[in-house]
C-alpha atoms as a PDB file:
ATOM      1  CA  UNK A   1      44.525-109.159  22.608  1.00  0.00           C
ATOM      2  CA  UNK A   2      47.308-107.798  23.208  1.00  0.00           C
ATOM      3  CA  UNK A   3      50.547-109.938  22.224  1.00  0.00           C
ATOM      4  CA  UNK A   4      53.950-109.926  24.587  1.00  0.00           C
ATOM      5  CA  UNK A   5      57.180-109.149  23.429  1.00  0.00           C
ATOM      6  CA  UNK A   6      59.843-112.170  22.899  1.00  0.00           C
ATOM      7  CA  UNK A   7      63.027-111.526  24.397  1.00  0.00           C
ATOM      8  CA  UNK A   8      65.679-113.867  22.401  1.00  0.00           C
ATOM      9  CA  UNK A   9      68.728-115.255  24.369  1.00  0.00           C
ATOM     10  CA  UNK A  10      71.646-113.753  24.035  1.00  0.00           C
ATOM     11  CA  UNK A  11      74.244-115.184  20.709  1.00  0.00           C
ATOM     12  CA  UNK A  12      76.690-117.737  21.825  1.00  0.00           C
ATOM     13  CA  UNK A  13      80.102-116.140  22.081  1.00  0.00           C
ATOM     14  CA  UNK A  14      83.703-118.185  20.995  1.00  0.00           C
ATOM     15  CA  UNK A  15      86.268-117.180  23.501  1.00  0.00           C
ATOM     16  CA  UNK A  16      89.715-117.739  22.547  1.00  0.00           C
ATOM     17  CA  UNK A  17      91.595-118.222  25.413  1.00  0.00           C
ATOM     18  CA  UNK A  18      95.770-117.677  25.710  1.00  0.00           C
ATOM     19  CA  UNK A  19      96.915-116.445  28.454  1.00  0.00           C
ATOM     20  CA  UNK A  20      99.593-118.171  30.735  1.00  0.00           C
ATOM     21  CA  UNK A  21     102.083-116.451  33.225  1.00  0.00           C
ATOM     22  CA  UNK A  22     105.477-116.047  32.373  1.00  0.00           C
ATOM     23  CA  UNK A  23     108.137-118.053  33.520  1.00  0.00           C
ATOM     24  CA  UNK A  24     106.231-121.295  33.040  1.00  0.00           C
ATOM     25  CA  UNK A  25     107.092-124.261  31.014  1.00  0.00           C
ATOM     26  CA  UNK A  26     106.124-124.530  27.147  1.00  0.00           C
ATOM     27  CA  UNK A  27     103.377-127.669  28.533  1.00  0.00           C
ATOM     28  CA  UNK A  28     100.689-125.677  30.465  1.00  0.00           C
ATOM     29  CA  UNK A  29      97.503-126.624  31.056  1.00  0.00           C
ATOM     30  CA  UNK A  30      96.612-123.726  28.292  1.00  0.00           C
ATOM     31  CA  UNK A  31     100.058-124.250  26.139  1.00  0.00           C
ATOM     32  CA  UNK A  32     101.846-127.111  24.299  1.00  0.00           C
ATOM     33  CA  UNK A  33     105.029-127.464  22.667  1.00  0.00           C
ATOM     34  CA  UNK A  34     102.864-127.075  19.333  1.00  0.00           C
ATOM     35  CA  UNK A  35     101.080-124.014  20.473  1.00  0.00           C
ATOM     36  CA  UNK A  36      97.915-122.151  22.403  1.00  0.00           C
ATOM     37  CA  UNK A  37      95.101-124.401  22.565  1.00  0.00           C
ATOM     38  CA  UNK A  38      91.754-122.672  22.108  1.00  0.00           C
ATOM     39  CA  UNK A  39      88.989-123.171  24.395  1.00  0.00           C
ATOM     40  CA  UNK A  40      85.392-122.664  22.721  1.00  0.00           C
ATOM     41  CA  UNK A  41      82.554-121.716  25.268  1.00  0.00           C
ATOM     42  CA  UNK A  42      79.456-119.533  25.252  1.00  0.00           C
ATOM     43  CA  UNK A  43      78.639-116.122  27.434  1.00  0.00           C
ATOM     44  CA  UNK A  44      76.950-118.339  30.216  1.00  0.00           C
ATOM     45  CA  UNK A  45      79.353-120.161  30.954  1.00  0.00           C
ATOM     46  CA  UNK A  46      81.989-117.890  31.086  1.00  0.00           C
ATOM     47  CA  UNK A  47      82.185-118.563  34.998  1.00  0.00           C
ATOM     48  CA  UNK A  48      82.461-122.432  34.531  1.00  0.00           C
ATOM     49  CA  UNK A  49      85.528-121.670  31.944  1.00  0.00           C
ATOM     50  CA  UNK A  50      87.139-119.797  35.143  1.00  0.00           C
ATOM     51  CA  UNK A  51      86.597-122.222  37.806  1.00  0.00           C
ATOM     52  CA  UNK A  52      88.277-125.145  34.732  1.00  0.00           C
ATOM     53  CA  UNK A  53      91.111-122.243  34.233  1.00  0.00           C
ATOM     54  CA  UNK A  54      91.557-122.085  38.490  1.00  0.00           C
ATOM     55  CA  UNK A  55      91.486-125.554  38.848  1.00  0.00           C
ATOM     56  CA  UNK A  56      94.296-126.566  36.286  1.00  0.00           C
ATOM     57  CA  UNK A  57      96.209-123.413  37.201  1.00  0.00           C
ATOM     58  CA  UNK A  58      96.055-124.752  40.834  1.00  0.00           C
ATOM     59  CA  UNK A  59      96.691-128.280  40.102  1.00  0.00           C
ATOM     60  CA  UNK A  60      99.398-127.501  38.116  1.00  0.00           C
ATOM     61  CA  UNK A  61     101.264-124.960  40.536  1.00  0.00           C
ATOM     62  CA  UNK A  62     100.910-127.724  43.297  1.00  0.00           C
ATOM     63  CA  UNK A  63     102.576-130.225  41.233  1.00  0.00           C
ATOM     64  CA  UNK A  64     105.701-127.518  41.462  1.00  0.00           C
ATOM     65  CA  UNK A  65     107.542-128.662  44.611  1.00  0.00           C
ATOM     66  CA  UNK A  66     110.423-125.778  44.273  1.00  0.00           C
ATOM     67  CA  UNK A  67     108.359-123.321  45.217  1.00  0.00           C
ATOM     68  CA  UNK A  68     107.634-121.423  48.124  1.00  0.00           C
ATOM     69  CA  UNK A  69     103.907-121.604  49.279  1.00  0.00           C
ATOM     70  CA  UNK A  70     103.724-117.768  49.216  1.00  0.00           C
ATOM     71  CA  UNK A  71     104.897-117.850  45.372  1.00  0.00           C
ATOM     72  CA  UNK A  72     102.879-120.699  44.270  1.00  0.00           C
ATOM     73  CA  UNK A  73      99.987-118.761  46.320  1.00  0.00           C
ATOM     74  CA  UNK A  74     100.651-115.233  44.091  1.00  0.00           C
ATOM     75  CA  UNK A  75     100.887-117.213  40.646  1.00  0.00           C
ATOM     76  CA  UNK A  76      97.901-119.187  41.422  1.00  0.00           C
ATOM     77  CA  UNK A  77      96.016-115.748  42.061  1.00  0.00           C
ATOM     78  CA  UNK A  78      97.590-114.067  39.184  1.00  0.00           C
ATOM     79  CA  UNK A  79      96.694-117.196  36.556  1.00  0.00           C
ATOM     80  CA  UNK A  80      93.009-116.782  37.593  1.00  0.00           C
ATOM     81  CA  UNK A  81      92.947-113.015  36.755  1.00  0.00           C
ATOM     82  CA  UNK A  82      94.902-113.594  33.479  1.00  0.00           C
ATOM     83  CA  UNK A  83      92.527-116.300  32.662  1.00  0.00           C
ATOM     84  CA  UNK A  84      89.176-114.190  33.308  1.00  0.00           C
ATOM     85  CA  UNK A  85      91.501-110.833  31.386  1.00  0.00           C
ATOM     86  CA  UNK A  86      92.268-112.651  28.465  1.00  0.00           C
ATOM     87  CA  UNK A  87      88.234-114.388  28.437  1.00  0.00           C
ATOM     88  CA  UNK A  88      87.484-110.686  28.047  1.00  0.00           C
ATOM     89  CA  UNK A  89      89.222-109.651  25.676  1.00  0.00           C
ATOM     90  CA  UNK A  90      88.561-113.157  23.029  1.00  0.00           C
ATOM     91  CA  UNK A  91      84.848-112.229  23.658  1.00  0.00           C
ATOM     92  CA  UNK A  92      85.195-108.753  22.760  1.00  0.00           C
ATOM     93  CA  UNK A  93      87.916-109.418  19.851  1.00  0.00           C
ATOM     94  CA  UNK A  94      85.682-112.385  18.982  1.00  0.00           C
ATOM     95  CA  UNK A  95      81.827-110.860  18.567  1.00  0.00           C
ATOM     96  CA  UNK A  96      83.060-107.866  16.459  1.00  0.00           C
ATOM     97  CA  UNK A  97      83.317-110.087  13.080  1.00  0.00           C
ATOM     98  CA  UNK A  98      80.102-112.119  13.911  1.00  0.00           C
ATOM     99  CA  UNK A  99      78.194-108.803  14.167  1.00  0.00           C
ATOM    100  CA  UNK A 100      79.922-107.115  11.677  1.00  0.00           C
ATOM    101  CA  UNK A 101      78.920-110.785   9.620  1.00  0.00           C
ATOM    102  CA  UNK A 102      75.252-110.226  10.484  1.00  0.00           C
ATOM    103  CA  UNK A 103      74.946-106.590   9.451  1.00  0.00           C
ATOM    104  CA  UNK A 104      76.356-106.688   6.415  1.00  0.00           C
ATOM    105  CA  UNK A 105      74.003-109.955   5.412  1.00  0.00           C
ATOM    106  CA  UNK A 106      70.795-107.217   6.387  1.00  0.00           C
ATOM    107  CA  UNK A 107      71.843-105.028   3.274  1.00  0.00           C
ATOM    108  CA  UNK A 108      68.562-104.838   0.533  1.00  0.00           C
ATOM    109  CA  UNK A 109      71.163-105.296  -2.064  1.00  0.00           C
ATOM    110  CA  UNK A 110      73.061-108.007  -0.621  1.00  0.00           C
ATOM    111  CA  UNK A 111      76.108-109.580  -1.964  1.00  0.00           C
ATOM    112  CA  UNK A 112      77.975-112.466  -1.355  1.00  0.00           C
ATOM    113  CA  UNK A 113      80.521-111.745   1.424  1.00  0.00           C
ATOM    114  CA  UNK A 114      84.607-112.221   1.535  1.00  0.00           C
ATOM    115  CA  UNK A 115      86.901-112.085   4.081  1.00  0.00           C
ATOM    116  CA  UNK A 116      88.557-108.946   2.626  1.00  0.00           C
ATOM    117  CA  UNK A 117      85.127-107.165   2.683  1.00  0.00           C
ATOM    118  CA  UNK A 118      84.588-108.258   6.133  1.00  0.00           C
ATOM    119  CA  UNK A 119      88.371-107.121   7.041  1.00  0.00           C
ATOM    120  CA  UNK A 120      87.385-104.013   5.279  1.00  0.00           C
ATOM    121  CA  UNK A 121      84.061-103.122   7.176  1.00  0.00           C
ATOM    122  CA  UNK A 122      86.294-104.054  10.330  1.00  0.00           C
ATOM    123  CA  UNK A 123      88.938-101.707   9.071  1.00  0.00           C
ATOM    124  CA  UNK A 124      91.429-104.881  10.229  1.00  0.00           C
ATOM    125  CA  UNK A 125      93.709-106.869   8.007  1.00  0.00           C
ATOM    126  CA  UNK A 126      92.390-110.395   7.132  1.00  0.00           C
ATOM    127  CA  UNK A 127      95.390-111.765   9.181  1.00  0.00           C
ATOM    128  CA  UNK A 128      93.494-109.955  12.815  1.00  0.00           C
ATOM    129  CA  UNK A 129      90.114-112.051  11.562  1.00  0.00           C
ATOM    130  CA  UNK A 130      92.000-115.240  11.471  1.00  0.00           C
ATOM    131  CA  UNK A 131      93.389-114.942  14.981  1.00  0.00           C
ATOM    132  CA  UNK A 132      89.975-114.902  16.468  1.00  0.00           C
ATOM    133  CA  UNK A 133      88.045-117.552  13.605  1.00  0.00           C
ATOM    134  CA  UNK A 134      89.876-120.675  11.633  1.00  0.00           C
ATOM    135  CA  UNK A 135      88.191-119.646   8.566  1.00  0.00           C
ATOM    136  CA  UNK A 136      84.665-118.000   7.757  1.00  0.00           C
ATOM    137  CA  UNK A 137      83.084-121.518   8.012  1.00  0.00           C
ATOM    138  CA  UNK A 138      83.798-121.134  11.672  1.00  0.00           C
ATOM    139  CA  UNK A 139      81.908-117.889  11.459  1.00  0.00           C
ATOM    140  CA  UNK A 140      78.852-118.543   9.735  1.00  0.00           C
ATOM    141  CA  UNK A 141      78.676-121.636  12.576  1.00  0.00           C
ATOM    142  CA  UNK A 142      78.161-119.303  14.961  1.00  0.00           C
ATOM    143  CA  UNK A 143      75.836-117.575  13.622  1.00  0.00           C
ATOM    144  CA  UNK A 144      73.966-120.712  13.094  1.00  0.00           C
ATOM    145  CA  UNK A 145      74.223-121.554  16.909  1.00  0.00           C
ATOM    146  CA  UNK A 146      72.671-118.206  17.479  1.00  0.00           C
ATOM    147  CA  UNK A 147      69.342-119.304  15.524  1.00  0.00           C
ATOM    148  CA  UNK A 148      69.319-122.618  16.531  1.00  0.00           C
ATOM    149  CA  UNK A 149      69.464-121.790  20.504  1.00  0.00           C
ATOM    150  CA  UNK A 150      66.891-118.848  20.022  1.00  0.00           C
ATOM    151  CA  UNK A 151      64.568-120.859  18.328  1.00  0.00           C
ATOM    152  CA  UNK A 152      64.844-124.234  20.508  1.00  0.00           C
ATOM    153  CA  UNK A 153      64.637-122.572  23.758  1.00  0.00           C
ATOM    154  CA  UNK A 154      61.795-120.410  22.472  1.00  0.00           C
ATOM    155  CA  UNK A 155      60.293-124.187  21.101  1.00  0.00           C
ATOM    156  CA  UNK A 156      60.526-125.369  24.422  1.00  0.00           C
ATOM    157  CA  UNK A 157      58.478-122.812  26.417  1.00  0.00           C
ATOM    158  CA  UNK A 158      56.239-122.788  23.686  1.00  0.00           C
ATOM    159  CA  UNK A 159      55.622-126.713  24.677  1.00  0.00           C
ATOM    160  CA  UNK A 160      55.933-126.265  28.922  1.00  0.00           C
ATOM    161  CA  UNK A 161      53.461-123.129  28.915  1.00  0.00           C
ATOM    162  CA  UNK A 162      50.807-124.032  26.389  1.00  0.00           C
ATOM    163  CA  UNK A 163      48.648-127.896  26.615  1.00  0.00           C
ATOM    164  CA  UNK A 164      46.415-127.318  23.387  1.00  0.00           C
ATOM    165  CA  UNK A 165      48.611-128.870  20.515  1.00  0.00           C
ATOM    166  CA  UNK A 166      47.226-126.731  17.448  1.00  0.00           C
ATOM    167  CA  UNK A 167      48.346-123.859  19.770  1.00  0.00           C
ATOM    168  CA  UNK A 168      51.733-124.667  19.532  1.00  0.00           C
ATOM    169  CA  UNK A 169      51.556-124.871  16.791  1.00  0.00           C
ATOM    170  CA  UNK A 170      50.576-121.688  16.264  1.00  0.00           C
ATOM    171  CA  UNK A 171      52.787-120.219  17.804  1.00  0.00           C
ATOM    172  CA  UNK A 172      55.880-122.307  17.014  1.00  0.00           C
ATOM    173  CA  UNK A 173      55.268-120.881  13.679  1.00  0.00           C
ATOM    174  CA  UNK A 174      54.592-117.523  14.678  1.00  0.00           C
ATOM    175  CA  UNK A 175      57.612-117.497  17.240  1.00  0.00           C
ATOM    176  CA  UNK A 176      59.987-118.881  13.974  1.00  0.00           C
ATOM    177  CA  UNK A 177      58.449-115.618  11.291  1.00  0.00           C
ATOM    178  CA  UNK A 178      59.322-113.320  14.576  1.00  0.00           C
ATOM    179  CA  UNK A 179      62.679-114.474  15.026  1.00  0.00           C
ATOM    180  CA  UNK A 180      63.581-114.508  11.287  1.00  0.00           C
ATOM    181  CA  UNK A 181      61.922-110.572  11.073  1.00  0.00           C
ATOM    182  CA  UNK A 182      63.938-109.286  14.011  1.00  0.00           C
ATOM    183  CA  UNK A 183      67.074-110.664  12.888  1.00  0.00           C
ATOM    184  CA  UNK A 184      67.442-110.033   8.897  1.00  0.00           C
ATOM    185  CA  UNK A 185      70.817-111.229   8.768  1.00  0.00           C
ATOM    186  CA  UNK A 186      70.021-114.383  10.141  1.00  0.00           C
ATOM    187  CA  UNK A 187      67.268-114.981   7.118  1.00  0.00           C
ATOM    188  CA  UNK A 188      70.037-115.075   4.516  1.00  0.00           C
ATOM    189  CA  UNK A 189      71.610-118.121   6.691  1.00  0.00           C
ATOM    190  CA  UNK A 190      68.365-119.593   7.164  1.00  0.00           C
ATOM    191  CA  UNK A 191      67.270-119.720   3.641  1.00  0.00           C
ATOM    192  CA  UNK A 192      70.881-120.943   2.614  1.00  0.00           C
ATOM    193  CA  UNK A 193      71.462-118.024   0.227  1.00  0.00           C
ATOM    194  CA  UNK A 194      74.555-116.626   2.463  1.00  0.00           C
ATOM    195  CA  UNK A 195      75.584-120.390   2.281  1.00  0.00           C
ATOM    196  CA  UNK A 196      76.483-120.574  -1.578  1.00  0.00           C
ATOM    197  CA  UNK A 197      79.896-121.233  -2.061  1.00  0.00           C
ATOM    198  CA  UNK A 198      80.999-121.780   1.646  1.00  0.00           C
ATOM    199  CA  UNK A 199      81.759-125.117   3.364  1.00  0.00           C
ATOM    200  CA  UNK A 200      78.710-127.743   2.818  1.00  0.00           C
ATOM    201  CA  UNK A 201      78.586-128.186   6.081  1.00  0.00           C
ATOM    202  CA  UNK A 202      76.681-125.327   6.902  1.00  0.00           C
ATOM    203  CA  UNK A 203      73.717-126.087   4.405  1.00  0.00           C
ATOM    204  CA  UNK A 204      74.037-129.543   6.339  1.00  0.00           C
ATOM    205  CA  UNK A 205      73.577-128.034   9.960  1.00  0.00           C
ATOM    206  CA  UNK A 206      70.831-125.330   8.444  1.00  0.00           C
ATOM    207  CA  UNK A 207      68.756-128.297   6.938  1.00  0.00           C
ATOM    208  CA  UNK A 208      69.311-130.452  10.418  1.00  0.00           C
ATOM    209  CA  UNK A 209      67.754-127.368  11.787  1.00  0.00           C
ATOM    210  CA  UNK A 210      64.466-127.374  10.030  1.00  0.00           C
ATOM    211  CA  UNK A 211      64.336-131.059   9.914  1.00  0.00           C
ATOM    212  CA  UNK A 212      64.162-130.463  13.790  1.00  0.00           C
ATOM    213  CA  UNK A 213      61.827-128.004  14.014  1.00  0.00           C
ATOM    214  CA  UNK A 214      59.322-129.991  11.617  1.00  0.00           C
ATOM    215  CA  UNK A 215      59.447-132.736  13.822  1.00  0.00           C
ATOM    216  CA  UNK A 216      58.411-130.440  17.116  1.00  0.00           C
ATOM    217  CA  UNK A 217      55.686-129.519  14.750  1.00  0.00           C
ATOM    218  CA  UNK A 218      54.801-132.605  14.427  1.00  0.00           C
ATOM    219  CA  UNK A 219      55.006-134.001  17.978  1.00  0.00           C
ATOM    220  CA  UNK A 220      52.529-130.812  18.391  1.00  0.00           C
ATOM    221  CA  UNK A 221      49.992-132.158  15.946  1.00  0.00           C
ATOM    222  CA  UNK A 222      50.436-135.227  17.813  1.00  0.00           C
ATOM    223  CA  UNK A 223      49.422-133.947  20.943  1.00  0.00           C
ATOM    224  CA  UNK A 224      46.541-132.517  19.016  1.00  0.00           C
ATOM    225  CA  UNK A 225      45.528-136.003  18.081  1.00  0.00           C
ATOM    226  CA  UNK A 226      45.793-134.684  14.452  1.00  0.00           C
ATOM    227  CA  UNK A 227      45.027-137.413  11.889  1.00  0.00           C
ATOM    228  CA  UNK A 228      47.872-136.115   9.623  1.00  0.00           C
ATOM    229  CA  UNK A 229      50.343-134.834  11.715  1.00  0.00           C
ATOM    230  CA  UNK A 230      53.183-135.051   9.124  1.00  0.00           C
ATOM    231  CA  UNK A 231      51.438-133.813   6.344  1.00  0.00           C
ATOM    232  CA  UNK A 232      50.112-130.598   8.056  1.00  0.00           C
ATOM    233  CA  UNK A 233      53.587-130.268  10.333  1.00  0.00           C
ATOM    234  CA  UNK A 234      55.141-130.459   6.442  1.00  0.00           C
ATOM    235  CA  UNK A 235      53.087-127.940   5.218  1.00  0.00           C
ATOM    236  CA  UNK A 236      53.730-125.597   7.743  1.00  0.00           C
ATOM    237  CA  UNK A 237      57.062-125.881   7.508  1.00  0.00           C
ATOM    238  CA  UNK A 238      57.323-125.367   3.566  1.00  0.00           C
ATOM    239  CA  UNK A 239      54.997-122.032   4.389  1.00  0.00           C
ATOM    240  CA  UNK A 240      57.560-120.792   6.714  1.00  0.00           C
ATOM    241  CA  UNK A 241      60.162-121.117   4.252  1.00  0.00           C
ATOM    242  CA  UNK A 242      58.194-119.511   1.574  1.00  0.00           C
ATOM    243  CA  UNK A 243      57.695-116.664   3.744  1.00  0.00           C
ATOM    244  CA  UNK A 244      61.569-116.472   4.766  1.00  0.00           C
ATOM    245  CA  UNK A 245      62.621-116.635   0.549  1.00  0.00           C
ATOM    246  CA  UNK A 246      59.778-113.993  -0.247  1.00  0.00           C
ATOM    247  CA  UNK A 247      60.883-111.462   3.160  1.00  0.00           C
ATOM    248  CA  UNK A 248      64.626-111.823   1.994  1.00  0.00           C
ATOM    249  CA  UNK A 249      63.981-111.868  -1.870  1.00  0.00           C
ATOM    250  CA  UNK A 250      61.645-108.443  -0.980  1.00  0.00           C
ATOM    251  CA  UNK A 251      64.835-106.644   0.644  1.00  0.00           C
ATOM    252  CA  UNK A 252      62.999-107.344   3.761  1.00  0.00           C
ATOM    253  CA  UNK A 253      59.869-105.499   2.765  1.00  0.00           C
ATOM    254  CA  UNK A 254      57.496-108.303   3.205  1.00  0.00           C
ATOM    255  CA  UNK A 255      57.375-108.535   6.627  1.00  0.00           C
ATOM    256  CA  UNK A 256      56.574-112.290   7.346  1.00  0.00           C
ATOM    257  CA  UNK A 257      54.184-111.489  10.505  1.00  0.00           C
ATOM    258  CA  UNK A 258      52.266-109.355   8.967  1.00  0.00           C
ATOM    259  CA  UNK A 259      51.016-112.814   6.258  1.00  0.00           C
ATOM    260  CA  UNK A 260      50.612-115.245   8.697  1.00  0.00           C
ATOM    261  CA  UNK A 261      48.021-113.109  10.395  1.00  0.00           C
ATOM    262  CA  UNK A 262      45.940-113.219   7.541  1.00  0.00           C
ATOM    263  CA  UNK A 263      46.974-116.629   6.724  1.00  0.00           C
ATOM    264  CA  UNK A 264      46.875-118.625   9.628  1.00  0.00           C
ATOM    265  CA  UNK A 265      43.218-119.327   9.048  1.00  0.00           C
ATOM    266  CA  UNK A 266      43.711-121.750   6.425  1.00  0.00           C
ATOM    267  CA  UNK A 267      46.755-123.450   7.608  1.00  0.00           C
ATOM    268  CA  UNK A 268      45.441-124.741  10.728  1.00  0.00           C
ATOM    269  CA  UNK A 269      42.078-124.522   9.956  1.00  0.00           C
END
């Protein structure tokens, strides 16, 4: 039978958001006194980020009653296309150290990662890095969104378009080995090894993550009116890790696909 391809949503994208016409006040609906404020949002929902931008551009314009109509008409025009010009460029400015992140985590020989090297592979100073990321925490978090939306929205067709609950199950581990061999870099942030050393919230969020997808497991098993839903939905879960240590500890040799089809026999026999 032959098996369909799984397209994986796109990565969630930080915009950094800045721009205000000249000639306005220091408190802006995108400026304080104290600075820029930053506005986080994902590729999606770029056009929702405009039409917030418009709206407090426009409300704010009305509220100046010095103005002619026809200049408070031009500014309000001109703060919408500075708004959707500078979205551009925080996404573009913003994706290049997240992929340059999840390339160099796909190296065989893989070492942990600083923000020089990462400044050096971007051939920027470690100053440009900061103006798009607070610190490489902030990084490695978005990287972790990327994973857990894939996965989740990938979970939840998984449930709407298949009834039998062993089948999901199934699949929900075969969808999770797919993910993790198509995206190497991600592995290393799965199995917590990229992790060492950085913020401990990260290890917190990756282990939220599987405790997650053990319980949709479970709820599958359920459905299956499996008499030991936990302790199977467990077991599959501690075999999916094992197969994500041994593909990463392999230099990505052991392709994690190519086990469970031998495998799956026995796990959900």
């Amino acid at each position: 039978m032959q098996r369909r391809s799984v397209l994986f949503p796109e990565p969630l994208a930080p915009i950094m958001l800045t721009t205000a016409p000249r000639g306005t006040s220091n408190d802006t609906p995108f400026s304080t006194a104290s600075g820029p404020k930053l506005l986080c949002t994902s590729t999606t929902l770029i056009a929702g980020m405009l039409d917030t931008a418009r709206g407090r551009w426009i409300s704010y314009f009305d509220k100046e009653e010095h103005m002619s109509k026809s200049k408070r008409d031009f500014l309000k025009g001109a703060a919408l296309v500075g708004a959707a010009a500078g979205a551009a460029v925080g996404l573009a400015g913003a994706m290049k150290p997240r992929e340059a992140l999840a390339q160099m985590l796909e190296a065989p020989k893989w070492e942990r990662i600083t923000t020089a090297a990462l400044a050096g592979r971007l051939e920027v100073s470690e100053a440009a890095l900061y103006r798009h990321f607070a610190s490489k925490a902030q990084m490695y978090e978005g990287l972790i969104e990327f994973i857990e939306s894939s996965v989740f929205t990938l979970a939840n067709k998984i449930a709407e378009d298949e009834a039998d609950g062993r089948a999901q199950c199934e699949k929900l581990v075969e969808m999770l080995l797919a993910f993790a061999e198509r995206n190497p870099g991600m592995v290393r942030v799965m199995t917590g090894d990229a992790l060492v050393g950085e913020h401990e919230r990260l290890q917190a969020r990756m282990n939220q993550f599987f405790d997650r997808f053990e319980s949709t497991l479970k709820q599958s098993l359920r459905v299956a009116a499996d008499g030991d839903a936990a302790g199977r939905a467990g077991t599959l879960l501690r075999y999916s890790l094992g197969c994500l240590h041994q593909y990463a500890k392999s230099g990505f040799a052991k392709k994690p696909t190519e086990s469970f089809s031998a495998q799956r026999r026995y796990l959900l026999a």
